[in-house]
N, C-alpha and C. Protein backbone atom coordinates (compact mmCIF):
# COMPACT_ATOMS: atom_id res chain seq x y z
N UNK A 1 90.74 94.42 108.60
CA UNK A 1 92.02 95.04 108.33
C UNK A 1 91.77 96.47 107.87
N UNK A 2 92.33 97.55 108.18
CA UNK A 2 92.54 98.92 108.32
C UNK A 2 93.49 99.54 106.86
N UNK A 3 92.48 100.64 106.05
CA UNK A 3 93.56 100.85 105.12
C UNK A 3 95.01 101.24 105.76
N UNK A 4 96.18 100.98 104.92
CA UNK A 4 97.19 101.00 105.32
C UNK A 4 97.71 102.83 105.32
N UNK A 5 97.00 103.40 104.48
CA UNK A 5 97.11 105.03 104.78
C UNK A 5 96.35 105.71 105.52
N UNK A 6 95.30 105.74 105.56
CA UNK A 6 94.33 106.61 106.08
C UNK A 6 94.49 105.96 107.63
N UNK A 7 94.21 104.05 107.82
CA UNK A 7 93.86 103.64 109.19
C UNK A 7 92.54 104.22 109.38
N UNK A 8 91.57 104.46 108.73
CA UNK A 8 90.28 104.44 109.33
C UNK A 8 89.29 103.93 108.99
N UNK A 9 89.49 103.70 107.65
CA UNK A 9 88.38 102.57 106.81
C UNK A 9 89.03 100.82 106.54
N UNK A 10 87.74 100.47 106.33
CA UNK A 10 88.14 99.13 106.23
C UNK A 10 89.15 99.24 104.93
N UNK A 11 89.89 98.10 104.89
CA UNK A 11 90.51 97.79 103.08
C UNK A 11 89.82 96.94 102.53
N UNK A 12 89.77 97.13 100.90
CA UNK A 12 89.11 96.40 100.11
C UNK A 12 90.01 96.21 99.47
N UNK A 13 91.03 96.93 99.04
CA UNK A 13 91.88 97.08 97.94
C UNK A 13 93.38 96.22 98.48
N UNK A 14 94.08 95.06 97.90
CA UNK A 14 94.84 94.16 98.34
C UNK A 14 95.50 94.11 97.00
N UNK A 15 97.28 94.61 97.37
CA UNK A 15 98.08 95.01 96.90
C UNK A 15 98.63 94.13 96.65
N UNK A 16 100.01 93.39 95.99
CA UNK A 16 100.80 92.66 96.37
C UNK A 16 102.21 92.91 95.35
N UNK A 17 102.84 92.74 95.43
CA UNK A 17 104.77 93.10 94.61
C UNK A 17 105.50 92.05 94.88
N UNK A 18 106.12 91.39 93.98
CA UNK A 18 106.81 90.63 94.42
C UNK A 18 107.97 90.45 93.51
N UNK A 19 109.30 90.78 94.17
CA UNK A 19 110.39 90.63 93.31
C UNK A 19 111.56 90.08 93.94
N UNK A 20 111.95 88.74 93.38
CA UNK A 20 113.29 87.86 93.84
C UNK A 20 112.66 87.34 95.01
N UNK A 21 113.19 87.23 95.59
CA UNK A 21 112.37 86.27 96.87
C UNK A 21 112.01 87.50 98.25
N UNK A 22 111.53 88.96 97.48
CA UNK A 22 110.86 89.52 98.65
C UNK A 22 109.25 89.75 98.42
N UNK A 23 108.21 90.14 99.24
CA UNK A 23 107.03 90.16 98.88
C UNK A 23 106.58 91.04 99.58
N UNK A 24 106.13 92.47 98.81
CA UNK A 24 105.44 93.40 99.84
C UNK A 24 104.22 93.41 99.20
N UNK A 25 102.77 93.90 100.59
CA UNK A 25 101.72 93.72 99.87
C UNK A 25 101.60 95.11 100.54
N UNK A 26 100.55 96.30 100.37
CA UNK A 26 99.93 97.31 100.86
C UNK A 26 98.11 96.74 100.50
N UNK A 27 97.69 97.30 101.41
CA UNK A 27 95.92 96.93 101.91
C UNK A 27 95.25 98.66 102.20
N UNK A 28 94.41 98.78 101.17
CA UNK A 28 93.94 100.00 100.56
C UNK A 28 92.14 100.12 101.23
N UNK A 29 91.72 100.82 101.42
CA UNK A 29 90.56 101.61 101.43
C UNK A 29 89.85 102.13 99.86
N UNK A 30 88.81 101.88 99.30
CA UNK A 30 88.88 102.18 97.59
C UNK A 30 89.04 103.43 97.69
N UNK A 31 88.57 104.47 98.65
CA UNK A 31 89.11 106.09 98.70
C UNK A 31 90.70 106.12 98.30
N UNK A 32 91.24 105.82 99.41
CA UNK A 32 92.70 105.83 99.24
C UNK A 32 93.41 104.99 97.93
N UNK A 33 92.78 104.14 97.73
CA UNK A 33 93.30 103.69 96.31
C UNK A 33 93.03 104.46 94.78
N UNK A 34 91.96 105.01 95.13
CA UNK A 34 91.24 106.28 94.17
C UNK A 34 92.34 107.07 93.73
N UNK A 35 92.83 107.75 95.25
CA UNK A 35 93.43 108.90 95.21
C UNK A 35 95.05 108.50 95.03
N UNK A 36 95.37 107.54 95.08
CA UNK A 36 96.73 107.25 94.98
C UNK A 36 96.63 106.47 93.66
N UNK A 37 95.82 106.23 92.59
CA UNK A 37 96.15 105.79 91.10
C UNK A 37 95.78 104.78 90.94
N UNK A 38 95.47 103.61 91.75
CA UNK A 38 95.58 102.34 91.97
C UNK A 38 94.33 101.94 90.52
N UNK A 39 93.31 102.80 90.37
CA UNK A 39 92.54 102.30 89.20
C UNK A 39 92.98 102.75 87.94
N UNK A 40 94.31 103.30 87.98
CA UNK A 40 94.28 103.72 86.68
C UNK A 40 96.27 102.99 86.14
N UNK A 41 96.42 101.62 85.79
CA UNK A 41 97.26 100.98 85.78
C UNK A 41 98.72 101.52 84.76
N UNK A 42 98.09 102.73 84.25
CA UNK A 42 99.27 103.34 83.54
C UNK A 42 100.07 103.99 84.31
N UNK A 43 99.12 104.30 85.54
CA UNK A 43 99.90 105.86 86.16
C UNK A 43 100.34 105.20 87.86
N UNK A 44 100.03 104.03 87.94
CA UNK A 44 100.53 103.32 89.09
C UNK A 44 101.64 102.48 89.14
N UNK A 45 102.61 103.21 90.32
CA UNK A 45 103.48 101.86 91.21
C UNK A 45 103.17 101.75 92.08
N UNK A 46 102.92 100.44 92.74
CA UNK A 46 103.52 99.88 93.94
C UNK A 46 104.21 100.39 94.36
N UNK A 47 105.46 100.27 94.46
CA UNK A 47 107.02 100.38 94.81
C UNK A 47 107.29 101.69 94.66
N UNK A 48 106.57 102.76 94.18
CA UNK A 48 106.25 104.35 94.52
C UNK A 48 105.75 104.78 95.49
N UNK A 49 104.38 103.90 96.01
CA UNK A 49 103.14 104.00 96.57
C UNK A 49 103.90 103.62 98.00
N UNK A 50 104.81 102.47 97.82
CA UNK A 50 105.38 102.01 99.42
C UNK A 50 106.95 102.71 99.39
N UNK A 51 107.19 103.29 99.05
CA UNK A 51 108.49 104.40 99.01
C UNK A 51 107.83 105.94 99.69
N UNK A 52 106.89 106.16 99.12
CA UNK A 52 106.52 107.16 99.88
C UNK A 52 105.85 107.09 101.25
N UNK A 53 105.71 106.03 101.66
CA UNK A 53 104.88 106.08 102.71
C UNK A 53 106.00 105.53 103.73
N UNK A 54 107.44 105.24 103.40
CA UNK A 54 108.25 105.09 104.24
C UNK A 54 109.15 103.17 104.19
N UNK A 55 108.35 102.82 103.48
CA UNK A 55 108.64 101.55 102.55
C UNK A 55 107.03 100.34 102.96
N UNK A 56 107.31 99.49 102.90
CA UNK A 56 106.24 98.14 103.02
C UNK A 56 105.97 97.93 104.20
N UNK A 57 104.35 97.73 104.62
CA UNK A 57 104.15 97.45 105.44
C UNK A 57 104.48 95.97 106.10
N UNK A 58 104.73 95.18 105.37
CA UNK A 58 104.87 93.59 105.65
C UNK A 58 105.33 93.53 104.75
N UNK A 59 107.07 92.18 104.81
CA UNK A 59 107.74 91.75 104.10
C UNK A 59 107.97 90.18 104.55
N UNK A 60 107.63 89.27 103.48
CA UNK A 60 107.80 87.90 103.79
C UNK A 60 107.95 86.94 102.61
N UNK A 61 109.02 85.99 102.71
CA UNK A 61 108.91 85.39 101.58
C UNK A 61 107.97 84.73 100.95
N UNK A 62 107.80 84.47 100.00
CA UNK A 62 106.25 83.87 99.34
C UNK A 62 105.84 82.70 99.79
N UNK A 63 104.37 82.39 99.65
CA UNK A 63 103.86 81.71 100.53
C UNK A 63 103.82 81.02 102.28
N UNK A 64 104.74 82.12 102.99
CA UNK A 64 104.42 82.00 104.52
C UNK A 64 103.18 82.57 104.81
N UNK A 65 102.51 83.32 104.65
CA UNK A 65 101.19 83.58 105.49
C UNK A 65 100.10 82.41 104.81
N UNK A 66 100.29 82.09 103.78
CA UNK A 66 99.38 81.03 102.94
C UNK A 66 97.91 81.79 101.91
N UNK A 67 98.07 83.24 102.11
CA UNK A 67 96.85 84.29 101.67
C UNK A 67 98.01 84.87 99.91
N UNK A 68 96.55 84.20 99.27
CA UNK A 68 96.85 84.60 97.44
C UNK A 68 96.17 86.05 97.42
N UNK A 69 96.64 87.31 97.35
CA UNK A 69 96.00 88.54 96.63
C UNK A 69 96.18 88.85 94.89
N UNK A 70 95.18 89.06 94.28
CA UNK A 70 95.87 88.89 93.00
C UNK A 70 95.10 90.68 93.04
């Protein structure tokens, strides 16, 4: 799987949000997660991170794909 910004490195970094019965996950590259906050939990959203990029890449209610990201 392909970071979800860049598309050129693999992802390591596995996102997930989940509020009321929607579930968006974004799938990161550690570069791209670097540079977008993701290690530093004060200064990170989600729901910033997939607003700017035009919203969520995948939306599904919980547990249809059967894959836990924590």
């Amino acid at each position: 799987m392909l970071c979800g910004i860049c598309k050129q490195t693999k992802a390591t970094v596995h996102l997930t949000q989940i509020v009321g019965e929607t579930m968006q996950t974004m799938d990161l590259c550690e570069k791209c997660a670097r540079t977008k906050g993701v290690n530093d939990p004060t200064g990170f959203s989600l729901a910033d991170l997939l607003a700017s990029m035009g919203g969520p890449q995948r939306i599904q209610p919980p547990g249809e794909s059967g894959e836990i990201h924590l």
